[in-house]
C-alpha atoms as a PDB file:
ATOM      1  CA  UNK A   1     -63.241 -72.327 -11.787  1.00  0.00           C
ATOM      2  CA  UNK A   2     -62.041 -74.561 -14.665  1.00  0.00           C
ATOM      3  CA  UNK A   3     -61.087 -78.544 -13.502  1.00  0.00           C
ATOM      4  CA  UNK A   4     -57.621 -78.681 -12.709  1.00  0.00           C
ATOM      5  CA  UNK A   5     -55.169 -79.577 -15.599  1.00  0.00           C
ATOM      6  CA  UNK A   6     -54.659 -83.261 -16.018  1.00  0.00           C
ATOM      7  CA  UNK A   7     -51.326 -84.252 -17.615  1.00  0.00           C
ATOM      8  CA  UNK A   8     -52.064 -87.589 -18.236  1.00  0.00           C
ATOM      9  CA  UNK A   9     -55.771 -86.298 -19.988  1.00  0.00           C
ATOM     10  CA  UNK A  10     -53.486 -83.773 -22.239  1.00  0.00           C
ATOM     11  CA  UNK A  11     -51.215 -86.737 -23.512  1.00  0.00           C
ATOM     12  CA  UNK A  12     -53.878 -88.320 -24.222  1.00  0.00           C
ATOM     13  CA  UNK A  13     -55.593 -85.793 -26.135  1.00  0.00           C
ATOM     14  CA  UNK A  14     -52.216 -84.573 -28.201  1.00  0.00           C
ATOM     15  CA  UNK A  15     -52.001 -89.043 -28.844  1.00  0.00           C
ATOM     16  CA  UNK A  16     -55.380 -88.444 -30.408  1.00  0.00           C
ATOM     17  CA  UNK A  17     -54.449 -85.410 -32.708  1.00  0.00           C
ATOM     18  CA  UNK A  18     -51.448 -86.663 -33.838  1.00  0.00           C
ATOM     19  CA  UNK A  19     -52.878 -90.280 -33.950  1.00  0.00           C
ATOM     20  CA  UNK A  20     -53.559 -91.858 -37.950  1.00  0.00           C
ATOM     21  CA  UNK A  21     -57.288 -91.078 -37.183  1.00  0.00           C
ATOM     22  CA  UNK A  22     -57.622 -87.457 -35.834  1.00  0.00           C
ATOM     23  CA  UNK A  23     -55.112 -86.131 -37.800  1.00  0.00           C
ATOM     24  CA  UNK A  24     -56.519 -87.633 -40.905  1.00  0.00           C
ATOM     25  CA  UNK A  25     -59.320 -85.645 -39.815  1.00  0.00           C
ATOM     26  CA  UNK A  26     -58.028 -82.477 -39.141  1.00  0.00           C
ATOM     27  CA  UNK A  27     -55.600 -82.300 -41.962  1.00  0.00           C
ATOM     28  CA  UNK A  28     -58.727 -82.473 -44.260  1.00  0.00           C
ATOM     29  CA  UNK A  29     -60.491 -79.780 -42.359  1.00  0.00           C
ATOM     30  CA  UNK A  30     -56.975 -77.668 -42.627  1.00  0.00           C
ATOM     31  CA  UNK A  31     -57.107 -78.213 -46.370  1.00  0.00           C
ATOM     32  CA  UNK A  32     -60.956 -76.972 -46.763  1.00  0.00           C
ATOM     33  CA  UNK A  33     -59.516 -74.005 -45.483  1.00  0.00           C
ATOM     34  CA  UNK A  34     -59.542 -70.907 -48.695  1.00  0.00           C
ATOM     35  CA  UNK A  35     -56.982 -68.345 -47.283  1.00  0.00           C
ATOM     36  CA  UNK A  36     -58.317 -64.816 -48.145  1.00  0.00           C
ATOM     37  CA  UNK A  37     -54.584 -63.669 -47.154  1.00  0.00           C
ATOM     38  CA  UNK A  38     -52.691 -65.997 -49.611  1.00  0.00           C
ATOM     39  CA  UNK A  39     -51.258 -63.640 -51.437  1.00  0.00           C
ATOM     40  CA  UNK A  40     -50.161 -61.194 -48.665  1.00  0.00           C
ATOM     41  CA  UNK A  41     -46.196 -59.823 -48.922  1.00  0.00           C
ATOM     42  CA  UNK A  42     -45.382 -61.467 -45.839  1.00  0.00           C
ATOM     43  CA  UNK A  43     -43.853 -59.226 -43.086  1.00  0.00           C
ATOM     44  CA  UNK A  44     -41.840 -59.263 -39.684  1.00  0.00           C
ATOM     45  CA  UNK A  45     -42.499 -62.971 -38.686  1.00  0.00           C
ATOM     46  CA  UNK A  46     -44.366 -65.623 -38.888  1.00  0.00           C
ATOM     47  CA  UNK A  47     -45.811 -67.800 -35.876  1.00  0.00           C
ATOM     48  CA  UNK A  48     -46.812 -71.620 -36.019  1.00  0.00           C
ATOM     49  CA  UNK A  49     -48.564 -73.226 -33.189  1.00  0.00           C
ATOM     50  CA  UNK A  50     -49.262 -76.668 -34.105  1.00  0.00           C
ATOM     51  CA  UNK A  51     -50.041 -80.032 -32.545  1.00  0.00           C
ATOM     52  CA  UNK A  52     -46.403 -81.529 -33.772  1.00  0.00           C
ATOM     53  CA  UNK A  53     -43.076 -80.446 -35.301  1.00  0.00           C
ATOM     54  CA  UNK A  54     -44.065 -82.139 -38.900  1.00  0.00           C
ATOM     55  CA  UNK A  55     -47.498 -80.716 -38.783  1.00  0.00           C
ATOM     56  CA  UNK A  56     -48.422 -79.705 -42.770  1.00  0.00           C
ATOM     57  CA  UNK A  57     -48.724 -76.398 -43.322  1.00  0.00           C
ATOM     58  CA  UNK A  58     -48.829 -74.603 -46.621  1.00  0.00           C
ATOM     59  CA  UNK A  59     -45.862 -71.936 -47.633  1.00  0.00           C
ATOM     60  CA  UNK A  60     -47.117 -68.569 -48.499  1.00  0.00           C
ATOM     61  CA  UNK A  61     -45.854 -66.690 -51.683  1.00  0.00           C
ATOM     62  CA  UNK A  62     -44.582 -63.741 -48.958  1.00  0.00           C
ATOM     63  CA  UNK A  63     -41.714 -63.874 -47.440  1.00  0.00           C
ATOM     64  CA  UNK A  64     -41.268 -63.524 -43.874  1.00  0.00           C
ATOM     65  CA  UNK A  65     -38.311 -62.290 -41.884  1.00  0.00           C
ATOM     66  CA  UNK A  66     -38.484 -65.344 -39.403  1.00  0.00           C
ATOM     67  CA  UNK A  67     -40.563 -68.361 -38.934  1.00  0.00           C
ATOM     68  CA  UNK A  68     -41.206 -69.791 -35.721  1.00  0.00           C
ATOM     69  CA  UNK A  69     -42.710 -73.513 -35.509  1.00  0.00           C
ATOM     70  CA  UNK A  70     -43.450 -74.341 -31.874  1.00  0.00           C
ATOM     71  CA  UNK A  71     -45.993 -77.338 -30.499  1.00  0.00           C
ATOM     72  CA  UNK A  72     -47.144 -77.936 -26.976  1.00  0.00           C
ATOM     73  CA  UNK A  73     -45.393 -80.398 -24.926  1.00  0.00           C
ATOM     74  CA  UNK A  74     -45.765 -81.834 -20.889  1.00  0.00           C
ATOM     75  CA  UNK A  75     -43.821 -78.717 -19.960  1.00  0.00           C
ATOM     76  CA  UNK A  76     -45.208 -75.901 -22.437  1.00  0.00           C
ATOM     77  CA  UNK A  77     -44.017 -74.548 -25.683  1.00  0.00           C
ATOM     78  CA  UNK A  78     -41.135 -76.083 -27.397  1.00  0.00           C
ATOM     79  CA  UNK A  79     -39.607 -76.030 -30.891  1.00  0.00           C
ATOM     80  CA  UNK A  80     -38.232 -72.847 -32.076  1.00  0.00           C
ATOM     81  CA  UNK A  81     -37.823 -71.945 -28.332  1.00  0.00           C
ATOM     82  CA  UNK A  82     -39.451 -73.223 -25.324  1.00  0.00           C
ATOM     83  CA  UNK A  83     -41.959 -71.533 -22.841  1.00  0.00           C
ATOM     84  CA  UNK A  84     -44.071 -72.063 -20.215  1.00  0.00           C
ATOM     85  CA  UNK A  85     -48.028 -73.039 -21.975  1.00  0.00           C
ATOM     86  CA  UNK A  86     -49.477 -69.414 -20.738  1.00  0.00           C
ATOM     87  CA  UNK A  87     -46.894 -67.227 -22.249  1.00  0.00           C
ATOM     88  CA  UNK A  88     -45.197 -66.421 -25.590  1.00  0.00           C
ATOM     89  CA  UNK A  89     -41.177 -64.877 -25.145  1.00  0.00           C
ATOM     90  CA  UNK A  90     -41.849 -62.166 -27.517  1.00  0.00           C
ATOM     91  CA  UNK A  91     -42.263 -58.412 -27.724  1.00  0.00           C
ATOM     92  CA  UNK A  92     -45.313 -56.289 -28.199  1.00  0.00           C
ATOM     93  CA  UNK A  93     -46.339 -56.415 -31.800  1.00  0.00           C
ATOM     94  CA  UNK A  94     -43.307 -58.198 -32.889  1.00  0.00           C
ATOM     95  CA  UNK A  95     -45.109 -61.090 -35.422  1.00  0.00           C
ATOM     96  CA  UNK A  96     -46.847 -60.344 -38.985  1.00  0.00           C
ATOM     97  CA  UNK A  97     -48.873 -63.610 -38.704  1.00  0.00           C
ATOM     98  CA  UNK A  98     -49.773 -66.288 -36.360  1.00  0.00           C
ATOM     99  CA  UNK A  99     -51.365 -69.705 -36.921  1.00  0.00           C
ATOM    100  CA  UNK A 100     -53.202 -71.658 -34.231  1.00  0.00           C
ATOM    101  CA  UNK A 101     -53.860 -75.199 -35.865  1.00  0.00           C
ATOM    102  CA  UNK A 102     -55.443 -77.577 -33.370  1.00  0.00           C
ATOM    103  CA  UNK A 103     -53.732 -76.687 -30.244  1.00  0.00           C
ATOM    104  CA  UNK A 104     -56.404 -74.625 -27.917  1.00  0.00           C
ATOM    105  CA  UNK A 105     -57.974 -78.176 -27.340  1.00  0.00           C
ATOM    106  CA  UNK A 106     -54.858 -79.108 -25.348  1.00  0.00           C
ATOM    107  CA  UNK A 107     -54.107 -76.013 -24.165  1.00  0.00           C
ATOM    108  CA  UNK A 108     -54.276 -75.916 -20.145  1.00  0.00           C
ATOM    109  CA  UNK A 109     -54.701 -71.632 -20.649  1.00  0.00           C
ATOM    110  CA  UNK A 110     -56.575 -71.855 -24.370  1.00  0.00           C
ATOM    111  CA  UNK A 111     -57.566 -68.001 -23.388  1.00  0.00           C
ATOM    112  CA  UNK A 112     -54.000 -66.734 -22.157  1.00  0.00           C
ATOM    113  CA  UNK A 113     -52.809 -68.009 -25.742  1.00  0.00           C
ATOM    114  CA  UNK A 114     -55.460 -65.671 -27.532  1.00  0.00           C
ATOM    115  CA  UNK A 115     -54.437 -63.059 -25.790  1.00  0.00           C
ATOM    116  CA  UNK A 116     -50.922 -63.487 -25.985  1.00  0.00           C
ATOM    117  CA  UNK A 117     -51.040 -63.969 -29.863  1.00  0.00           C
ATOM    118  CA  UNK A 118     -53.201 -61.305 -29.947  1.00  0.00           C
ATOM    119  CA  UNK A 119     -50.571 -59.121 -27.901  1.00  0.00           C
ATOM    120  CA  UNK A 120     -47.209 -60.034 -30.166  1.00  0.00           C
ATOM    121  CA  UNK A 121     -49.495 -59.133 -33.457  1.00  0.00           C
ATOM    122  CA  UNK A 122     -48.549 -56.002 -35.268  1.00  0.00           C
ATOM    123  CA  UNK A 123     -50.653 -53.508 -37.262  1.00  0.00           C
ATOM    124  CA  UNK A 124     -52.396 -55.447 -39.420  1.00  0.00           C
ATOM    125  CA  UNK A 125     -51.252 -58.756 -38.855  1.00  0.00           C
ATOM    126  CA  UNK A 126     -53.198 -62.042 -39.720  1.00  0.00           C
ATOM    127  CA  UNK A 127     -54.105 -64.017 -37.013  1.00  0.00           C
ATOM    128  CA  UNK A 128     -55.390 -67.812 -38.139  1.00  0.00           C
ATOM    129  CA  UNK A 129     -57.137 -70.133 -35.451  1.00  0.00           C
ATOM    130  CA  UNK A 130     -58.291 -73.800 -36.514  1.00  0.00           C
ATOM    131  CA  UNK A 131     -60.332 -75.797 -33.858  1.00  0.00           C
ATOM    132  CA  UNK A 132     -62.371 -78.885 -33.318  1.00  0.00           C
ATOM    133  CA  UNK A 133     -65.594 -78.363 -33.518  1.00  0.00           C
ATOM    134  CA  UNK A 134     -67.550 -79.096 -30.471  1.00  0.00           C
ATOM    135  CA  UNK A 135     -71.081 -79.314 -31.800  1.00  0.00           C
ATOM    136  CA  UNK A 136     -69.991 -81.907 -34.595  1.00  0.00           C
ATOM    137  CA  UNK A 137     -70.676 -85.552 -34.011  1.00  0.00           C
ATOM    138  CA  UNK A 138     -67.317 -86.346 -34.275  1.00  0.00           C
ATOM    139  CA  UNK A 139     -66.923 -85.270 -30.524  1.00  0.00           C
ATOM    140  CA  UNK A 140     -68.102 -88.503 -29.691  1.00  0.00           C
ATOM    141  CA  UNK A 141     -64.860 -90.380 -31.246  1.00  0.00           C
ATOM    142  CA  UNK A 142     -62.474 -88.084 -29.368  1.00  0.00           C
ATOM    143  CA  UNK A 143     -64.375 -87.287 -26.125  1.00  0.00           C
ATOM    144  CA  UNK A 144     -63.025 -90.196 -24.441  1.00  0.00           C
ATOM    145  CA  UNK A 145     -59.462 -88.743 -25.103  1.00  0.00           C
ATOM    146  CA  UNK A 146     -59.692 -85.338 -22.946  1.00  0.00           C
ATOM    147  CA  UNK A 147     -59.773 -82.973 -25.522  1.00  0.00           C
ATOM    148  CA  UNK A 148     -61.857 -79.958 -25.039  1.00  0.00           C
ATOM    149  CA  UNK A 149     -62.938 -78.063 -27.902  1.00  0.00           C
ATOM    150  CA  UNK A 150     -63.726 -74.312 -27.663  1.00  0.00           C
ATOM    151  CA  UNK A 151     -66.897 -72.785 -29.751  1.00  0.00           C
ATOM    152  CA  UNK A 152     -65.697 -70.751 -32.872  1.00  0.00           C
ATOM    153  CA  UNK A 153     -67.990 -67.753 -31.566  1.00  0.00           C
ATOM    154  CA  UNK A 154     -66.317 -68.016 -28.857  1.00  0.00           C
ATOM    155  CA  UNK A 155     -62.673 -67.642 -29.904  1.00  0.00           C
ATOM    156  CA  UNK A 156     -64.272 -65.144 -32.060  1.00  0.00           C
ATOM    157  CA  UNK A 157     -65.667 -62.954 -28.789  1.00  0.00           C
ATOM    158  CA  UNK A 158     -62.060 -63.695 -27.276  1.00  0.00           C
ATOM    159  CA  UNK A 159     -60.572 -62.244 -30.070  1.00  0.00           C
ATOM    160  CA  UNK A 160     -62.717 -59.093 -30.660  1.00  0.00           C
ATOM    161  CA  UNK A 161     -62.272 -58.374 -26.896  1.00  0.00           C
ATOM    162  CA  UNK A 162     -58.741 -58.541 -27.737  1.00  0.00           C
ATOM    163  CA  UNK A 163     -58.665 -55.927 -30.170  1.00  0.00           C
ATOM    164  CA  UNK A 164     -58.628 -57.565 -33.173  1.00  0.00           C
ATOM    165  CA  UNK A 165     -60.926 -57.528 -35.942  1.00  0.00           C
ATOM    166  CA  UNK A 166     -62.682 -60.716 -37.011  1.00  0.00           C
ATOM    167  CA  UNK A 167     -62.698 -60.826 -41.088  1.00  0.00           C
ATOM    168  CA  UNK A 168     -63.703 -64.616 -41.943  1.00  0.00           C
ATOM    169  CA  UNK A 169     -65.018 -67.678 -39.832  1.00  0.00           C
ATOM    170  CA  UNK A 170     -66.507 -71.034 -41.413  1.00  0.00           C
ATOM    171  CA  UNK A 171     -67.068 -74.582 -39.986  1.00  0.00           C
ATOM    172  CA  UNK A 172     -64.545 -77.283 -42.426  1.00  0.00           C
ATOM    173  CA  UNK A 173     -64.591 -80.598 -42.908  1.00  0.00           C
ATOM    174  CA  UNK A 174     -66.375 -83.536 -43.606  1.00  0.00           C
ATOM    175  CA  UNK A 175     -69.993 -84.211 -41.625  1.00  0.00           C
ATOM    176  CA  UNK A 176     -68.758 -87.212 -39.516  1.00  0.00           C
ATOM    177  CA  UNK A 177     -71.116 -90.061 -39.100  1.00  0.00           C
ATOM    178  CA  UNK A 178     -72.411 -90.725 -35.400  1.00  0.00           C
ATOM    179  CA  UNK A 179     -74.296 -93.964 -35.828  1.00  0.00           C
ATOM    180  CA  UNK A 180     -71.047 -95.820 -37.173  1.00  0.00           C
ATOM    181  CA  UNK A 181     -70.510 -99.247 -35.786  1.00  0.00           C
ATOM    182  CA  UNK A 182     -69.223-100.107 -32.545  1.00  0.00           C
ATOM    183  CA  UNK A 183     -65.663-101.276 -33.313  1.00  0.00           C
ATOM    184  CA  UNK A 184     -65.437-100.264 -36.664  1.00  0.00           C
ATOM    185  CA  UNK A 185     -64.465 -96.893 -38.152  1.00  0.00           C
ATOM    186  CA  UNK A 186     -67.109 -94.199 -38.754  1.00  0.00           C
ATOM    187  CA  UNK A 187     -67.692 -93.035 -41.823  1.00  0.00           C
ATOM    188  CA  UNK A 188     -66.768 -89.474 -43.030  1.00  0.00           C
ATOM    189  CA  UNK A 189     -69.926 -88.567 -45.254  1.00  0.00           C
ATOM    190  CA  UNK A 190     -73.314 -86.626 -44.398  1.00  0.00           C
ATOM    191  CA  UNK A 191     -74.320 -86.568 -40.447  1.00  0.00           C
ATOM    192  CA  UNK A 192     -74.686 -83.563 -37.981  1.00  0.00           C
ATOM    193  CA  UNK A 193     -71.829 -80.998 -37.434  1.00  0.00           C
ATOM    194  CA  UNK A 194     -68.602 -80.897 -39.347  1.00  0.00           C
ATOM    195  CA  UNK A 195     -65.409 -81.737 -37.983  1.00  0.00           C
ATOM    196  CA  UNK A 196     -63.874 -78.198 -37.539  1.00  0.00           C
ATOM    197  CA  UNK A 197     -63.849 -74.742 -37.752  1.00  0.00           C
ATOM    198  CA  UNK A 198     -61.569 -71.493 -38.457  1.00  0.00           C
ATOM    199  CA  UNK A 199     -61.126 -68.448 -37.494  1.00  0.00           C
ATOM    200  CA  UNK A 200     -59.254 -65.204 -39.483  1.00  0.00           C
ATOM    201  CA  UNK A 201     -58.973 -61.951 -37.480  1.00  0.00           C
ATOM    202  CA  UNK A 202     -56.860 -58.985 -38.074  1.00  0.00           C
ATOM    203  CA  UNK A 203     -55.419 -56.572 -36.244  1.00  0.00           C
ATOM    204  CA  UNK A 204     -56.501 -52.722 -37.971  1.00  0.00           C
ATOM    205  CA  UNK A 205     -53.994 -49.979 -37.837  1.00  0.00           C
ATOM    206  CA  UNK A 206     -55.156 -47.121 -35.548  1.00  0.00           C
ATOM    207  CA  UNK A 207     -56.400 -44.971 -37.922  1.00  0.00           C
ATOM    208  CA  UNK A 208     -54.572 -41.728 -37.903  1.00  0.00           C
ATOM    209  CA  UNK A 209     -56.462 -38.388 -36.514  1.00  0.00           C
ATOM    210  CA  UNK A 210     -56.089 -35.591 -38.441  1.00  0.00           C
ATOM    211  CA  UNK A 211     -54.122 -32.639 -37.147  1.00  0.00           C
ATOM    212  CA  UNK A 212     -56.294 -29.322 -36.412  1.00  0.00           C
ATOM    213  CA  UNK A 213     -54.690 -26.355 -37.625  1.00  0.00           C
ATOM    214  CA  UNK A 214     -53.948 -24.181 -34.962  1.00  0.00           C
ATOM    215  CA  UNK A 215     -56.517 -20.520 -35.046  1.00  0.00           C
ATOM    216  CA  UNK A 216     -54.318 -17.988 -35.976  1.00  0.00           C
ATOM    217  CA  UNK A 217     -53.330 -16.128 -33.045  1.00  0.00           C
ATOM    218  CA  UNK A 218     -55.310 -12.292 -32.965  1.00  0.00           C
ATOM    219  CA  UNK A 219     -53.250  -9.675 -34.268  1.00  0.00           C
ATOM    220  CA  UNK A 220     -54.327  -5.820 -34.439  1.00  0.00           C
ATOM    221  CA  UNK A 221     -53.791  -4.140 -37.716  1.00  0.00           C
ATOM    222  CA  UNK A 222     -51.295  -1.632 -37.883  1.00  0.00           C
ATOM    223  CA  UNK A 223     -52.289   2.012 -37.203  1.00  0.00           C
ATOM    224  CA  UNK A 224     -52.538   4.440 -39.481  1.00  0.00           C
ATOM    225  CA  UNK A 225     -49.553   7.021 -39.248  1.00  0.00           C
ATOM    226  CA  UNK A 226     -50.480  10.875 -37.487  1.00  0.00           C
ATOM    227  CA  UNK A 227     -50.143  13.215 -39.703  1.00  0.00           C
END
């Protein structure tokens, strides 16, 4: 079973993100990020999950029909509406795209949010995950702050078991250095693991089956007349 959820750990963690240092960090990994989708025609609605309400994130030429910004707090979801961490008040294939910047790391349910994004996406709708990186040296700067990091081939699995379709996944970000200085910052430059990865899956329209054309139905041919 996972440890229970420690409130206290996920302020701390959420302090970090939004902190001069990790976001620093993260908002360079975000911007190493080349969207394949960029120049989609937007769609029903678009859904933000990010670590704060003035969280950067990059306008799209396509227009959307709604956009929803929401950011985990003590008590769940809040923003655009408010819900409880595990769930997402929205229909059945009700949003055209869905970002996850930095926010499974505090997540108490990090898998009930895949699969509830993955739920509300529509035929062909972009789902975009960003994550720290767990095997990147700069776990050792925010391990002391309670954040847990999930594997990209993980969230990748998640995803795919969800339904959707995985089209593009990199690592981002600078190569953080792990044999900085005690009490001095670490150096950004060539070292073991970058800083983050992404994630772009996609959910395919059911591909439609052709109808079969009925036999047609046996008929006898019409007798010839008596004479």
């Amino acid at each position: 079973m996972p440890a229970p959820h420690d409130p206290r750990q996920a302020e701390s963690a959420r302090a970090w993100i939004a902190g001069p240092v990790g976001r620093g960090l993260l908002l360079g990994a975000q911007a190493a990020w080349r969207d394949p989708d960029v120049a989609l025609a937007g769609g029903q609605a678009w859904l933000r999950l990010v670590p704060d309400a003035n969280w950067p994130v990059a306008e799209p030429p396509g227009r959307y029909a709604g956009i929803w910004t929401v950011s985990p707090g003590p008590d769940g979801w809040r923003g655009s509406w408010r819900s409880s961490a595990d769930r997402l008040p929205l229909a059945n294939a009700a949003v055209s795209r869905i970002d996850l910047r930095f926010v499974l790391e505090t997540s108490p349910c990090p898998r009930a949010v895949l699969a509830e994004c993955a739920r509300t996406l529509c035929d062909d709708g972009r789902l975009l995950v960003f994550g720290l990186n767990p095997f990147g040296a700069a776990r050792l700067r925010w391990g002391q702050h309670g954040l847990a990091p999930l594997s990209r081939s993980g969230v990748a699995t998640a995803l795919r078991e969800a339904g959707l379709d995985v089209l593009a996944q990199r690592t981002l970000g600078p190569r953080w250095r792990a044999d900085a200085e005690a009490g001095r910052p670490a150096r950004a430059r060539v070292g073991v693991g970058r800083v983050a990865w992404a994630v772009l899956a996609v959910r395919r329209s059911p591909a439609l089956t052709p109808l079969r054309r009925a036999p047609a139905a046996w008929r006898a041919s019409p007798g010839v007349p008596a004479a």
